[in-house]
Every structure is written in structure tokens, then in C-alpha cells.
C-alpha atoms as a PDB file:
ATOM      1  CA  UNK A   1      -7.991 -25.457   8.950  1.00  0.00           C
ATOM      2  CA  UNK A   2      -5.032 -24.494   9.208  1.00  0.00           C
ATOM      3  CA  UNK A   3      -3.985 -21.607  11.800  1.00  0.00           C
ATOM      4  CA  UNK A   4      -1.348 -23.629  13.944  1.00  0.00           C
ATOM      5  CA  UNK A   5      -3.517 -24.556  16.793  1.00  0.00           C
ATOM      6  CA  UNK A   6      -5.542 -21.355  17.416  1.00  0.00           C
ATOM      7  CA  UNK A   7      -8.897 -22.513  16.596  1.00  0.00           C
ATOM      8  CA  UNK A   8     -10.421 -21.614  20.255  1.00  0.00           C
ATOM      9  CA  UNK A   9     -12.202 -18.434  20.045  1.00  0.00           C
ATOM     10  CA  UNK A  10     -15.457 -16.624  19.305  1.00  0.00           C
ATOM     11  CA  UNK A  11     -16.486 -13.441  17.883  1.00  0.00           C
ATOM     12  CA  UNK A  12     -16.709  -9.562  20.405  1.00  0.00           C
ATOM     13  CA  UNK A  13     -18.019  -6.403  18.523  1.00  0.00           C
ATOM     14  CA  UNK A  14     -17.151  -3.626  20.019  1.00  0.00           C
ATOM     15  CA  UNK A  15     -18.468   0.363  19.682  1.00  0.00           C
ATOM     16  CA  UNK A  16     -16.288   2.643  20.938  1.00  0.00           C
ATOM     17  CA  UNK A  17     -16.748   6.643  20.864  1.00  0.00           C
ATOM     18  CA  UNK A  18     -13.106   8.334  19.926  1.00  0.00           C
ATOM     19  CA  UNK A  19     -12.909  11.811  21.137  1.00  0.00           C
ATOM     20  CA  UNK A  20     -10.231  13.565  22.544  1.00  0.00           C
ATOM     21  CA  UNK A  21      -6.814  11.230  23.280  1.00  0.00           C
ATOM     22  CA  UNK A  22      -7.736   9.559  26.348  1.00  0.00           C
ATOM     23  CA  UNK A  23      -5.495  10.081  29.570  1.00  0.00           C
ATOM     24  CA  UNK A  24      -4.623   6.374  29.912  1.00  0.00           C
ATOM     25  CA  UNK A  25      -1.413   3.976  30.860  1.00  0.00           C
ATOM     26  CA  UNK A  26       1.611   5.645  29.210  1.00  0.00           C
ATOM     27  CA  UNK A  27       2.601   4.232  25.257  1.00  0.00           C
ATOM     28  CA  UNK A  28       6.159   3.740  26.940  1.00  0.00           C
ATOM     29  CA  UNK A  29       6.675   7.511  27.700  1.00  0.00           C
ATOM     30  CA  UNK A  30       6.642   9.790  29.954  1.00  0.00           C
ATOM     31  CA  UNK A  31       5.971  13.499  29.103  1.00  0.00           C
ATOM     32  CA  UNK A  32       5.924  12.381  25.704  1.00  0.00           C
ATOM     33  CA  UNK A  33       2.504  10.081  26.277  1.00  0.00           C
ATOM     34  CA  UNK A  34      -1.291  11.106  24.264  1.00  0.00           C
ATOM     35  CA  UNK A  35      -0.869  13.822  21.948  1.00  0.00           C
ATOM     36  CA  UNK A  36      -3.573  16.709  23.252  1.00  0.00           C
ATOM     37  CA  UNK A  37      -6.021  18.378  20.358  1.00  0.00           C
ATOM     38  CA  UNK A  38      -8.303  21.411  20.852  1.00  0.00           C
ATOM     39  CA  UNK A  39     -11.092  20.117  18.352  1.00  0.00           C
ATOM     40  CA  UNK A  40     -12.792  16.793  19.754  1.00  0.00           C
ATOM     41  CA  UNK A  41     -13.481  14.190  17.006  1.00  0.00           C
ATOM     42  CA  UNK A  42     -16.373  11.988  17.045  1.00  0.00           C
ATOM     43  CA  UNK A  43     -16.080   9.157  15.225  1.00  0.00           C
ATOM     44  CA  UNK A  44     -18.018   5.396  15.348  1.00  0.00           C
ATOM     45  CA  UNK A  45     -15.738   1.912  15.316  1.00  0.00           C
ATOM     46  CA  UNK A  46     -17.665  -0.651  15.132  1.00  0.00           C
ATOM     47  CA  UNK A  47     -15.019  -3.417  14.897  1.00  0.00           C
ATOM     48  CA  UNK A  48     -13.955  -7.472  15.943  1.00  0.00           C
ATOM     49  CA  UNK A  49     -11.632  -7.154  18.723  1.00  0.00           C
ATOM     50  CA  UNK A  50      -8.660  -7.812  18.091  1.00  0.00           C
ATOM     51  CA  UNK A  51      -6.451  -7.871  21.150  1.00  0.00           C
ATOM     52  CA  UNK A  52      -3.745 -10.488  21.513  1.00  0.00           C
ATOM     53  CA  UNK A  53      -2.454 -13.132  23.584  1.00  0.00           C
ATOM     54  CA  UNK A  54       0.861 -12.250  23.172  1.00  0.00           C
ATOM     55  CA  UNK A  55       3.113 -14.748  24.896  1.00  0.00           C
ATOM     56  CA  UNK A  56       5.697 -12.320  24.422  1.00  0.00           C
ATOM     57  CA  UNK A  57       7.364 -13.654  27.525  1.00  0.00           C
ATOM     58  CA  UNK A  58       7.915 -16.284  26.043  1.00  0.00           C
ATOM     59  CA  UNK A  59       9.649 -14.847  23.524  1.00  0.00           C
ATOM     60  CA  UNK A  60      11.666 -13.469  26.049  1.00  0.00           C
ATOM     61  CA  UNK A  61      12.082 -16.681  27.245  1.00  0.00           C
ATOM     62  CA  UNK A  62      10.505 -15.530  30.675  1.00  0.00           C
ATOM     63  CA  UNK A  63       7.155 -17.107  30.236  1.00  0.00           C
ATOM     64  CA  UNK A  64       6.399 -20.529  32.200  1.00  0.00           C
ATOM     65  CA  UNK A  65       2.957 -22.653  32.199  1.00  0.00           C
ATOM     66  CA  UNK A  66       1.054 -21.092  35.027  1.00  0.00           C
ATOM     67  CA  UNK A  67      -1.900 -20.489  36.661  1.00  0.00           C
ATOM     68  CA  UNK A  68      -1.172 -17.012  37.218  1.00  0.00           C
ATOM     69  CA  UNK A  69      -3.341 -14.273  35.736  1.00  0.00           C
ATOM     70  CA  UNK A  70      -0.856 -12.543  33.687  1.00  0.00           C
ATOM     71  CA  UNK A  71      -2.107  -8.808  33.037  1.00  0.00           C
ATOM     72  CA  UNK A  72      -2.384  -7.290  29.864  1.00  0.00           C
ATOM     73  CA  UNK A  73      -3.150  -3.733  28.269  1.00  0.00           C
ATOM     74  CA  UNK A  74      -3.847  -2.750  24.757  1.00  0.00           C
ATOM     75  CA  UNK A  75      -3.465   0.612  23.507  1.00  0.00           C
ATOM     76  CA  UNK A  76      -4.505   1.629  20.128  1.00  0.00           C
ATOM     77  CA  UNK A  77      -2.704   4.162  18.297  1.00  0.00           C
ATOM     78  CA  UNK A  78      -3.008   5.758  15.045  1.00  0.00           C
ATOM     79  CA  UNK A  79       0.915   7.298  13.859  1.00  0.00           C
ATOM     80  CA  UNK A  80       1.416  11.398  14.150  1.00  0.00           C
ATOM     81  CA  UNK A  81       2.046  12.959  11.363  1.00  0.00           C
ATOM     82  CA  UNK A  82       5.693  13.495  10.453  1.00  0.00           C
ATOM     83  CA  UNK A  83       6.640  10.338  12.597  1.00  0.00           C
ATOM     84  CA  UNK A  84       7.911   7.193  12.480  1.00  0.00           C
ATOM     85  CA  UNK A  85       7.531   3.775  14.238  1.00  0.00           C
ATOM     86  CA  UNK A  86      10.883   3.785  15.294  1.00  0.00           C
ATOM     87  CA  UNK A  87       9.793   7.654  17.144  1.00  0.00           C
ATOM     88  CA  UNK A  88       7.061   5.425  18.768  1.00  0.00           C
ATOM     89  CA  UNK A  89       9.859   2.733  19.910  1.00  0.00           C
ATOM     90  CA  UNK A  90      12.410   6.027  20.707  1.00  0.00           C
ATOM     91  CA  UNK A  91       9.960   7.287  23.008  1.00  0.00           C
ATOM     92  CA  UNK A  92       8.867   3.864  24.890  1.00  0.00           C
ATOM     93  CA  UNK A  93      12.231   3.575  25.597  1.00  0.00           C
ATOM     94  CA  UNK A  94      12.169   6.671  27.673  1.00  0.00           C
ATOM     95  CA  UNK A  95       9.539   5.481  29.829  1.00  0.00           C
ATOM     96  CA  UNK A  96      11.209   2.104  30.363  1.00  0.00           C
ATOM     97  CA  UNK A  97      14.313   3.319  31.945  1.00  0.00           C
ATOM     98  CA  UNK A  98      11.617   5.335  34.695  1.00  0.00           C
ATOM     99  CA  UNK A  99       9.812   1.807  34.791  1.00  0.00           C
ATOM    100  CA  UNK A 100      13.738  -0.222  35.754  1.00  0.00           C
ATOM    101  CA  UNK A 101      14.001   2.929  38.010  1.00  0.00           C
ATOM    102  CA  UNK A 102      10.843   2.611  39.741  1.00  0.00           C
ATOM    103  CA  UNK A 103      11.443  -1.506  40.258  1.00  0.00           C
ATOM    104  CA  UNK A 104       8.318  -2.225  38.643  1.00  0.00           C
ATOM    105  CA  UNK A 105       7.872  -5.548  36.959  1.00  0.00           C
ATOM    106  CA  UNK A 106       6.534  -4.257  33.135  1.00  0.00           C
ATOM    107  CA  UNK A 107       7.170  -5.153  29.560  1.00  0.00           C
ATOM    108  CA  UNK A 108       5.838  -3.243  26.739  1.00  0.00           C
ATOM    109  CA  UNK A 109       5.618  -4.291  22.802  1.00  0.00           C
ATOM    110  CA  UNK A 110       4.539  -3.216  19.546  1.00  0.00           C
ATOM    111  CA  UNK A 111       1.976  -4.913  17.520  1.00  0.00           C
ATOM    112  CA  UNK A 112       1.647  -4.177  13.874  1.00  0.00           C
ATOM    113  CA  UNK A 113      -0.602  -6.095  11.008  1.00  0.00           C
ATOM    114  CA  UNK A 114      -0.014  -8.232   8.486  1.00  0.00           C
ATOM    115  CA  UNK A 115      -3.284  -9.698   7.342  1.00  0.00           C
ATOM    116  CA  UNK A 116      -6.115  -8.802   9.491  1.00  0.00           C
ATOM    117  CA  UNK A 117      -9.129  -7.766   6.739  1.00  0.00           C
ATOM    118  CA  UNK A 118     -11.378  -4.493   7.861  1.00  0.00           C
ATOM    119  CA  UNK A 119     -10.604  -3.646  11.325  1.00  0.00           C
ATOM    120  CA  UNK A 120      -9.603  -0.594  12.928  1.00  0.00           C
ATOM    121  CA  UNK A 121      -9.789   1.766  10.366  1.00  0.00           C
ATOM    122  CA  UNK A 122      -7.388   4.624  11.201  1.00  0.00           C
ATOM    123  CA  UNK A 123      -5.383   2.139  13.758  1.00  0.00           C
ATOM    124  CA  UNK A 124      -1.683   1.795  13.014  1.00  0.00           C
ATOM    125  CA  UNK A 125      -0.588  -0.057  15.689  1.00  0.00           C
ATOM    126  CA  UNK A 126      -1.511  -1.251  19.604  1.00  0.00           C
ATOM    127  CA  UNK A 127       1.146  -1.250  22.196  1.00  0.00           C
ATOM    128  CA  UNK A 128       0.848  -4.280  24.763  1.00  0.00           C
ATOM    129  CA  UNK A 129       2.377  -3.706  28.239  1.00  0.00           C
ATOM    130  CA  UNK A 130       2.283  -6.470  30.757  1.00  0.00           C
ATOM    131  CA  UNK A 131       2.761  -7.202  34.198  1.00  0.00           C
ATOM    132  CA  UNK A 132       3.756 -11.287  35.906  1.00  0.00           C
ATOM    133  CA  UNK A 133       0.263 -10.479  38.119  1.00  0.00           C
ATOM    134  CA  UNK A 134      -2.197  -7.860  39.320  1.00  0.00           C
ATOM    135  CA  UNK A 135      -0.016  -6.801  42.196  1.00  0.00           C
ATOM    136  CA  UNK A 136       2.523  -5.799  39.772  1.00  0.00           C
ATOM    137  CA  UNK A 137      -0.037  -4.339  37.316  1.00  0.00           C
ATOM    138  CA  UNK A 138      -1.152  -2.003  40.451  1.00  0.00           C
ATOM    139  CA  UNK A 139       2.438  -1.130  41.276  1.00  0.00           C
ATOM    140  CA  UNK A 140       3.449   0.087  38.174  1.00  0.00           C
ATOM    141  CA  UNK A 141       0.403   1.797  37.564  1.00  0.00           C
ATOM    142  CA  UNK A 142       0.405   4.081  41.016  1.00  0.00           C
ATOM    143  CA  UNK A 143       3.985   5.028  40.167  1.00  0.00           C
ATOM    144  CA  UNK A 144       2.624   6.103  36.674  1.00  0.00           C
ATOM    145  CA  UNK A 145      -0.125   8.148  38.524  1.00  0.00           C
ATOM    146  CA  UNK A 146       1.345   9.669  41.169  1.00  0.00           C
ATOM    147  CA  UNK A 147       4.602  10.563  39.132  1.00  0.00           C
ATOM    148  CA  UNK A 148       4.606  10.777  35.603  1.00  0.00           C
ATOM    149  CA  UNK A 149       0.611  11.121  34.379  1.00  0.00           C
ATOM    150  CA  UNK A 150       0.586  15.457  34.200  1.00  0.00           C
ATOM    151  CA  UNK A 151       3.689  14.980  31.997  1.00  0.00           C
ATOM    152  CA  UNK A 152       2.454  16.643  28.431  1.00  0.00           C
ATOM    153  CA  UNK A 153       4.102  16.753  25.376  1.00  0.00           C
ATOM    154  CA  UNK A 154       2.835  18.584  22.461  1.00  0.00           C
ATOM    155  CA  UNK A 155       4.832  16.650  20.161  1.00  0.00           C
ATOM    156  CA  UNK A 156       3.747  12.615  20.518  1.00  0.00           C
ATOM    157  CA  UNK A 157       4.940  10.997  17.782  1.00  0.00           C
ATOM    158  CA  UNK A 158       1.291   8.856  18.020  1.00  0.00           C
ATOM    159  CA  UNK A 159      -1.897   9.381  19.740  1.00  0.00           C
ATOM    160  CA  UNK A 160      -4.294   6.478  21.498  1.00  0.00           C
ATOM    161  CA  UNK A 161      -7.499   6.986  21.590  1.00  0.00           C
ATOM    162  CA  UNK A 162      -8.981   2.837  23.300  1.00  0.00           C
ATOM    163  CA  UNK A 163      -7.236   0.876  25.906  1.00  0.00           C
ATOM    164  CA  UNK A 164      -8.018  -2.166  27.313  1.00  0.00           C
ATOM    165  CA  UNK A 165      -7.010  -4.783  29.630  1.00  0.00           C
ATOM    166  CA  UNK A 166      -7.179  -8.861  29.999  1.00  0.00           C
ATOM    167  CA  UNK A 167      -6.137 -11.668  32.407  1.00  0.00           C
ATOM    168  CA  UNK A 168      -4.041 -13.846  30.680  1.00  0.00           C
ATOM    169  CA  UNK A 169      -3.530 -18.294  30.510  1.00  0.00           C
ATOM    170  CA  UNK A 170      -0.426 -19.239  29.732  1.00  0.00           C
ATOM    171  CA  UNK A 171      -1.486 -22.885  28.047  1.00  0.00           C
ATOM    172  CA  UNK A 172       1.318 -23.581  25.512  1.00  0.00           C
ATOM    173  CA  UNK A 173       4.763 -22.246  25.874  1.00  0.00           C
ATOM    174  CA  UNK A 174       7.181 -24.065  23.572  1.00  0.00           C
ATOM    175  CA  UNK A 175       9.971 -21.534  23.398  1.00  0.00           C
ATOM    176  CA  UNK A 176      13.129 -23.123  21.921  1.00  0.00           C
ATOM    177  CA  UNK A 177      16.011 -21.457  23.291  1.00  0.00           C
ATOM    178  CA  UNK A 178      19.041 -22.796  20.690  1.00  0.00           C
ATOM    179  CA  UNK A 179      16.315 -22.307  17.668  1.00  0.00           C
ATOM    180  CA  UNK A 180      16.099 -19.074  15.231  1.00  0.00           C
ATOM    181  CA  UNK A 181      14.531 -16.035  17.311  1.00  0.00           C
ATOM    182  CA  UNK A 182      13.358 -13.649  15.086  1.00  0.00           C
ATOM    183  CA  UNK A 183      13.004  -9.953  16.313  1.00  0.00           C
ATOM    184  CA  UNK A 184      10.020  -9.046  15.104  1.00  0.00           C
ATOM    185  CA  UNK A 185       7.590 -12.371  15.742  1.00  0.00           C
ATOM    186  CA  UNK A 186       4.316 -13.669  13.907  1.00  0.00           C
ATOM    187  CA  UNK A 187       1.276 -13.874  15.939  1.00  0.00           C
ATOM    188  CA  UNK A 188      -2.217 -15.715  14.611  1.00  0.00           C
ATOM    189  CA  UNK A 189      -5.080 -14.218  17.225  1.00  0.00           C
ATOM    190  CA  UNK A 190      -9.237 -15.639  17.145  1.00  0.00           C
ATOM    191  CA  UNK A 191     -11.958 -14.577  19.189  1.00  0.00           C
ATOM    192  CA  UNK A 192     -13.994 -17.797  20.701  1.00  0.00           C
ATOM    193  CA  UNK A 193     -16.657 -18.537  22.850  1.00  0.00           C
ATOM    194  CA  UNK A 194     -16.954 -21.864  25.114  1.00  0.00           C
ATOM    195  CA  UNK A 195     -19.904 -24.052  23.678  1.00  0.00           C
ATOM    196  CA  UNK A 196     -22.465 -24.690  26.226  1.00  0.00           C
ATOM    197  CA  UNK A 197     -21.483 -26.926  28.849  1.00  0.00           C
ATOM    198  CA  UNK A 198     -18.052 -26.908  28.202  1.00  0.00           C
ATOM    199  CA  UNK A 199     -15.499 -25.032  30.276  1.00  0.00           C
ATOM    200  CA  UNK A 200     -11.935 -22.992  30.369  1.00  0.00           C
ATOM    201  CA  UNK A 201     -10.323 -26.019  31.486  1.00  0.00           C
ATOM    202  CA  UNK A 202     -11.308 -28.656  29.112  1.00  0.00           C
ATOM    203  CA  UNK A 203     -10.265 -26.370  26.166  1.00  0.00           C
ATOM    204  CA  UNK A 204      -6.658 -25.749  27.411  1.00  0.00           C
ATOM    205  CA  UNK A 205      -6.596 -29.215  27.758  1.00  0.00           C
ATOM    206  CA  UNK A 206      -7.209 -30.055  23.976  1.00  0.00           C
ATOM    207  CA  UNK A 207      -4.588 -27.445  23.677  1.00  0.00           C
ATOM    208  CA  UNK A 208      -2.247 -29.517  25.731  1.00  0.00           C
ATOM    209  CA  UNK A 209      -2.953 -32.953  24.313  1.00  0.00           C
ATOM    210  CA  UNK A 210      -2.828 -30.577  20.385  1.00  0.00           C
ATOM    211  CA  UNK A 211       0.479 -29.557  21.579  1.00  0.00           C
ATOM    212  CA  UNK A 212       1.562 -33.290  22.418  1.00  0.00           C
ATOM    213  CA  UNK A 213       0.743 -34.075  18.954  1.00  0.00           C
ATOM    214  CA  UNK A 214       2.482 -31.017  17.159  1.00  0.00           C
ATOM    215  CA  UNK A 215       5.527 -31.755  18.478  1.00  0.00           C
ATOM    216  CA  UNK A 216       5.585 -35.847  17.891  1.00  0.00           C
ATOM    217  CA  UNK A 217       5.386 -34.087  13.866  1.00  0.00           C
ATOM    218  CA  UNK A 218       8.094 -31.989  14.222  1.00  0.00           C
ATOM    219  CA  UNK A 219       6.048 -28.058  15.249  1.00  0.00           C
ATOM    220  CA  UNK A 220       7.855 -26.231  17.550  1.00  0.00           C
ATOM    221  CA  UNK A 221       8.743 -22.863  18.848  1.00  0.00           C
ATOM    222  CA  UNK A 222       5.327 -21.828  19.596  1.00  0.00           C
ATOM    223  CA  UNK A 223       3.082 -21.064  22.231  1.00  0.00           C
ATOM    224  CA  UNK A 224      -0.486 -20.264  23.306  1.00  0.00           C
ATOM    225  CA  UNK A 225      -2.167 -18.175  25.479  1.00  0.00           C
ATOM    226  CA  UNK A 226      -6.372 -17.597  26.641  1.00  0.00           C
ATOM    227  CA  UNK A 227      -7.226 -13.915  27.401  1.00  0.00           C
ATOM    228  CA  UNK A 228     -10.459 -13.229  29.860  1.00  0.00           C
ATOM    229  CA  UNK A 229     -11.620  -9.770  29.560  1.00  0.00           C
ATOM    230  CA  UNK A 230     -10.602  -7.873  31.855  1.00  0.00           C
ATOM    231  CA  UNK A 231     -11.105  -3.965  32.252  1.00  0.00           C
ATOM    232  CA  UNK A 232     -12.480  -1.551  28.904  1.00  0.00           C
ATOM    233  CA  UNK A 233     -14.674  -3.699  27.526  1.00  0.00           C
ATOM    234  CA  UNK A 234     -18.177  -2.794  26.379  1.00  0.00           C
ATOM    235  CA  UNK A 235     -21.007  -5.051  26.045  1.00  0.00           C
ATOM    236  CA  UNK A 236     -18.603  -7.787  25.414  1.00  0.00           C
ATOM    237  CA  UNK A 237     -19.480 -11.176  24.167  1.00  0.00           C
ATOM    238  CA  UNK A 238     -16.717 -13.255  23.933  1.00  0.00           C
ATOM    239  CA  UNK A 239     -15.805 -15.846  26.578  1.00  0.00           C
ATOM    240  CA  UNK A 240     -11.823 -15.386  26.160  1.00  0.00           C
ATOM    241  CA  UNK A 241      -9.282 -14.448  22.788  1.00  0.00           C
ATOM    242  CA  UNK A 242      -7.022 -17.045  22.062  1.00  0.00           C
ATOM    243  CA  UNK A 243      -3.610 -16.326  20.665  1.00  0.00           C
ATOM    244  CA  UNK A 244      -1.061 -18.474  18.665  1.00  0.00           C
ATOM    245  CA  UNK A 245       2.613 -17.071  18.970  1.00  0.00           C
ATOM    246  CA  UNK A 246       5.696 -18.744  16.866  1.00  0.00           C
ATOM    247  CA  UNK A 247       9.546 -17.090  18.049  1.00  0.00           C
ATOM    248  CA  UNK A 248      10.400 -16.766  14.287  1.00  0.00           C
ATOM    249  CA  UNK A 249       8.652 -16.976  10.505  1.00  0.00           C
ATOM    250  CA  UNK A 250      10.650 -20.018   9.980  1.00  0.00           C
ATOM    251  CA  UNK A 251       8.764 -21.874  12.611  1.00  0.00           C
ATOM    252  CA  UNK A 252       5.841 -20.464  11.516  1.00  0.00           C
ATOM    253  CA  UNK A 253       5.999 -21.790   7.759  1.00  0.00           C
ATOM    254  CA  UNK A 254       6.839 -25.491   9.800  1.00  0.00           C
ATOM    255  CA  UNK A 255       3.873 -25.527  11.259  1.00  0.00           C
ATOM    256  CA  UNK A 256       2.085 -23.685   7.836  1.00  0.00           C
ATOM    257  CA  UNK A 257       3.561 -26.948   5.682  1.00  0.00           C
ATOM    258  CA  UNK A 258       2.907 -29.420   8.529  1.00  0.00           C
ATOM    259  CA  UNK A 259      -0.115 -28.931  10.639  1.00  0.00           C
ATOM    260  CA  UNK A 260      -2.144 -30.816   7.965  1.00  0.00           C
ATOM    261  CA  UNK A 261      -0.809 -33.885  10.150  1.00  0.00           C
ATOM    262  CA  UNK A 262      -2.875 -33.066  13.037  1.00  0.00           C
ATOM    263  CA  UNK A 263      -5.316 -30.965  12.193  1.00  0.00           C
ATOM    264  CA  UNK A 264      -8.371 -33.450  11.384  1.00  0.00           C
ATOM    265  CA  UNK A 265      -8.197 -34.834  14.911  1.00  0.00           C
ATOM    266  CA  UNK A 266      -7.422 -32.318  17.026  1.00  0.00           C
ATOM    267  CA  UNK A 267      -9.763 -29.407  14.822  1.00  0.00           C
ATOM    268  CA  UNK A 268     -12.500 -31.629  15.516  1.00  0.00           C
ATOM    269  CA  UNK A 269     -11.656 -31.648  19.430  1.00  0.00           C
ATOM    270  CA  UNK A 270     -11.171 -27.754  19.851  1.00  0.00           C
ATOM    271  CA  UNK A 271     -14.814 -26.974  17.555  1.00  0.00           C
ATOM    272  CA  UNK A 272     -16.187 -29.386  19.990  1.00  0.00           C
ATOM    273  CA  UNK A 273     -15.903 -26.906  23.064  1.00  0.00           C
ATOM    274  CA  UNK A 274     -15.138 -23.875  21.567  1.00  0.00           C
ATOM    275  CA  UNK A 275     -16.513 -21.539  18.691  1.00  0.00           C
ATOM    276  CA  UNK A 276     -14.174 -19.059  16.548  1.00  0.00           C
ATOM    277  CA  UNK A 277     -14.013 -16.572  14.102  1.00  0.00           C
ATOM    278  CA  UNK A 278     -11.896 -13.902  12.890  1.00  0.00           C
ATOM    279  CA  UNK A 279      -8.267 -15.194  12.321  1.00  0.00           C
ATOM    280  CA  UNK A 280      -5.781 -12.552  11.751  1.00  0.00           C
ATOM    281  CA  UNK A 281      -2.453 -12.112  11.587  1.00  0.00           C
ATOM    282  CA  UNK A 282       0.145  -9.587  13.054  1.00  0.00           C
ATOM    283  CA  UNK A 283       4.089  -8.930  13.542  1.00  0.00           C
ATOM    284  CA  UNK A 284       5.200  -8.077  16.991  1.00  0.00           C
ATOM    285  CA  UNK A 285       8.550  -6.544  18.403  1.00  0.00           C
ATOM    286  CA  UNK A 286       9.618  -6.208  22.261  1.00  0.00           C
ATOM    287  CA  UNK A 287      10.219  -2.185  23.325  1.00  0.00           C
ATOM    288  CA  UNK A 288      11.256  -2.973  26.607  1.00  0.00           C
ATOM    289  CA  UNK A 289      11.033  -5.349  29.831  1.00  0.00           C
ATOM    290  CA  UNK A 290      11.893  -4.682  33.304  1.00  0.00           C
ATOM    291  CA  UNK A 291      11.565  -8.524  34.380  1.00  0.00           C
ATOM    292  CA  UNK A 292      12.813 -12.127  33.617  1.00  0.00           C
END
């Protein structure tokens, strides 16, 4: 199978009510944050969960092997009418500059699919912000609280309706720094859960000893990450999302001609500990960070 060393997840269904926009961590703005309606909607999703382990930091070139709970958030938005991703970008910006302001340690990105199947129906997009720890994550947030949270605008170019939020792994992180960075990066997510008797640390080793063998064939410029749910979640399932990251398509089609090399010993290894389902595909693109 090939999905460039990502098969380490199982499957979370989630229901979530939509109503009114929900008053949650800013989209990257300020007074320009969850667009306000006077008619509440009620509608069922019933969907896989599909947030990422973006190692966007590393990316950024700002992500090291760690074991450091990196936080996460995930914001889905569906696109305003009349507005464009690039108002959605415009508008994180604004935010950003209060963030570098404020010396809190946050990045935000975009997330938008490629091939993911059924999921999400009405969802656009999901901005990711992320914080180095939970100290930071805290920070950031009580600025965005006590300062900028009654800030309204009638005229948000998107509106969120779900949020949630993860502690992040950092297992792979094979950034090339003189190799082709693309701006807008592929990322390959699953959903897994451990097999009984097996644990957290015996499937980032495969990863590890996987990684070891993609690069002795020539994949690079790629990285992995294990999510643990976090905050948001209901009636959740899985054990952790696991997330494949490559800095640019080129790498990506390396690893989509060559992982054929590997992927008899080594698939065997990760379905050994871990069960997954639901490989998708998305393209991502940074907004804004405040740290290095």
C-alpha cells in the first residue's frame, strides 16, 4: 500500500450538531472572526475525522523530534458568500500581527482537499493553529479572551461552526532545507487504533526504523506526526491520527514511484500494532507564525 509511510491509524466517527457559528479560537482575525446569523441551523454530520498532523513546523523548518506535546486546533469552515480564500488568508493575517504583538508563540495554516471521498459536506476548509506546548497554547488563548473575543464583524469572509484540539508526536521530521519547498504542501492523513497489547511507543518506532529504510532508497523531505485527542471530541474512538507531510509534490511523487521498495516489510510491521482506515489527501499553506 502505498501512502508514504502513513499506515498507523484507525477509524473516529464523529456527530456533531451545527447551529449557530460557535464563539471559538479566532480563524486568524480579530473583529473579523465567526460570522453571526439570526436563524439557527440544525444540521447532522456524521463524518471520519479528519484532522491532521500537520508537521507544518517542519515545513517551516522549526519542527525538531521531541517529546513535547505540540498543541493543535482545527477549525472547520465553510467559505461566505461573495468571498475568497485569499479574504480568509487577508483576514488571518490581521490577527497575526496582534498574535507577534502579544509575544505569543502561534502559527496558523490553511488546509484545503484534494482527494478525501464523502466527508464534511458543506466544509471548505479547516484552519490549524498551533502552539510549541500547552503553556503557550494557554497564553495565547487568555490574550484572545480577555482582548480580542467581543470583536464582531458582520462581514466574515467564512464562518466555523466545529473546533477541535490534539496533542501532537513529532516522530519523523525529514525537512530538507537546500531541496524544493513548495508553498502550498501535500499532506496524506489516516485514523488508527493501537492493536491490543501494543503501545504509542512501539509504533513510532516502526516509524523510525520505516524512516531508516526510506531514506537508504532515496525518500526524503517528509515527515510524520501522531495526534492524541485532545479537547472537542465526542465519543471518540480512535487511539491517535497519524499524518504523512512531504515539503513539496516533487517529493511526494519520489516517494509515490519508490515506496514499493519498502513497503512489503515495513507495511507488515506498522499493521502489526496498528489498525487504519480512511486515507485522504489535502494541500496545505502557512498564514502566519509568530515562532521559530
Amino acid at each position: 500500500m502505498e501512502t508514504g509511510v502513513t499506515t498507523l491509524v484507525n477509524v473516529v466517527s464523529l456527530e456533531c450538531e451545527k447551529t449557530d457559528p460557535i464563539q471559538v479560537r479566532p480563524v486568524g482575525q480579530t473583529s473579523k472572526n465567526l460570522n453571526q446569523r439570526n436563524n439557527k441551523m440544525k444540521k447532522r454530520i456524521t463524518s471520519t475525522l479528519l484532522l491532521a498532523v500537520f508537521a507544518f513546523m517542519a515545513v517551516d523548518a522549526i519542527a525538531q523530534e521531541t517529546e513535547e506535546h505540540v498543541r493543535m486546533e482545527y477549525l472547520l469552515c465553510s467559505l461566505n458568500e461573495g468571498f475568497t480564500f485569499q479574504d480568509v488568508i487577508n483576514n488571518a493575517k490581521e490577527y497575526g500581527e496582534l498574535v507577534t504583538a502579544d509575544g505569543s508563540k502561534y502559527s496558523q495554516f490553511m488546509m484545503r482537499p484534494m482527494i478525501i471521498g464523502e466527508r464534511f459536506e458543506g466544509i471548505t476548509h479547516i484552519i490549524a493553529g498551533m502552539w510549541p506546548d500547552g503553556k503557550e497554547l494557554y497564553k495565547e488563548y487568555g490574550n484572545y479572551v480577555n482582548k480580542y473575543i467581543d470583536e464582531r464583524s458582520e462581514n466574515s469572509p467564512h464562518t466555523c461552526n466545529i473546533t477541535f484540539a490534539t496533542m501532537d508526536r513529532i516522530v519523523i521530521n525529514d525537512f530538507r532545507e537546500n531541496e524544493t519547498i513548495d508553498q502550498r504542501w501535500p499532506l496524506q492523513l489516516a485514523d488508527c487504533n493501537l492493536k491490543e497489547g501494543a503501545s504509542m511507543d512501539s509504533a513510532i518506532q516502526i516509524q523510525k526504523d520505516a524512516h531508516q529504510a526510506a531514506v537508504a532508497n532515496g525518500m526524503r523531505g517528509y515527515g510524520v506526526n501522531f495526534q492524541v485527542p485532545y479537547l472537542g471530541f465526542q465519543d471518540s474512538e480512535i487511539d491517535f491520527l497519524s499524518a504523512v507531510w512531504w515539503q513539496s509534490f516533487e517529493h511526494r511523487g519520489n516517494m509515490a514511484q519508490n515506496y514499493y521498495k519498502i513497503a512489503e516489510t515495513h507495511g507488515q510491521s506498522m499493521n502489526s500494532v496498528a489498525s487504519c482506515k480512511n486515507d485522504r489527501a489535502y494541500f496545505v499553506e502557512r498564514i502566519f507564525t509568530t515562532w521559530e
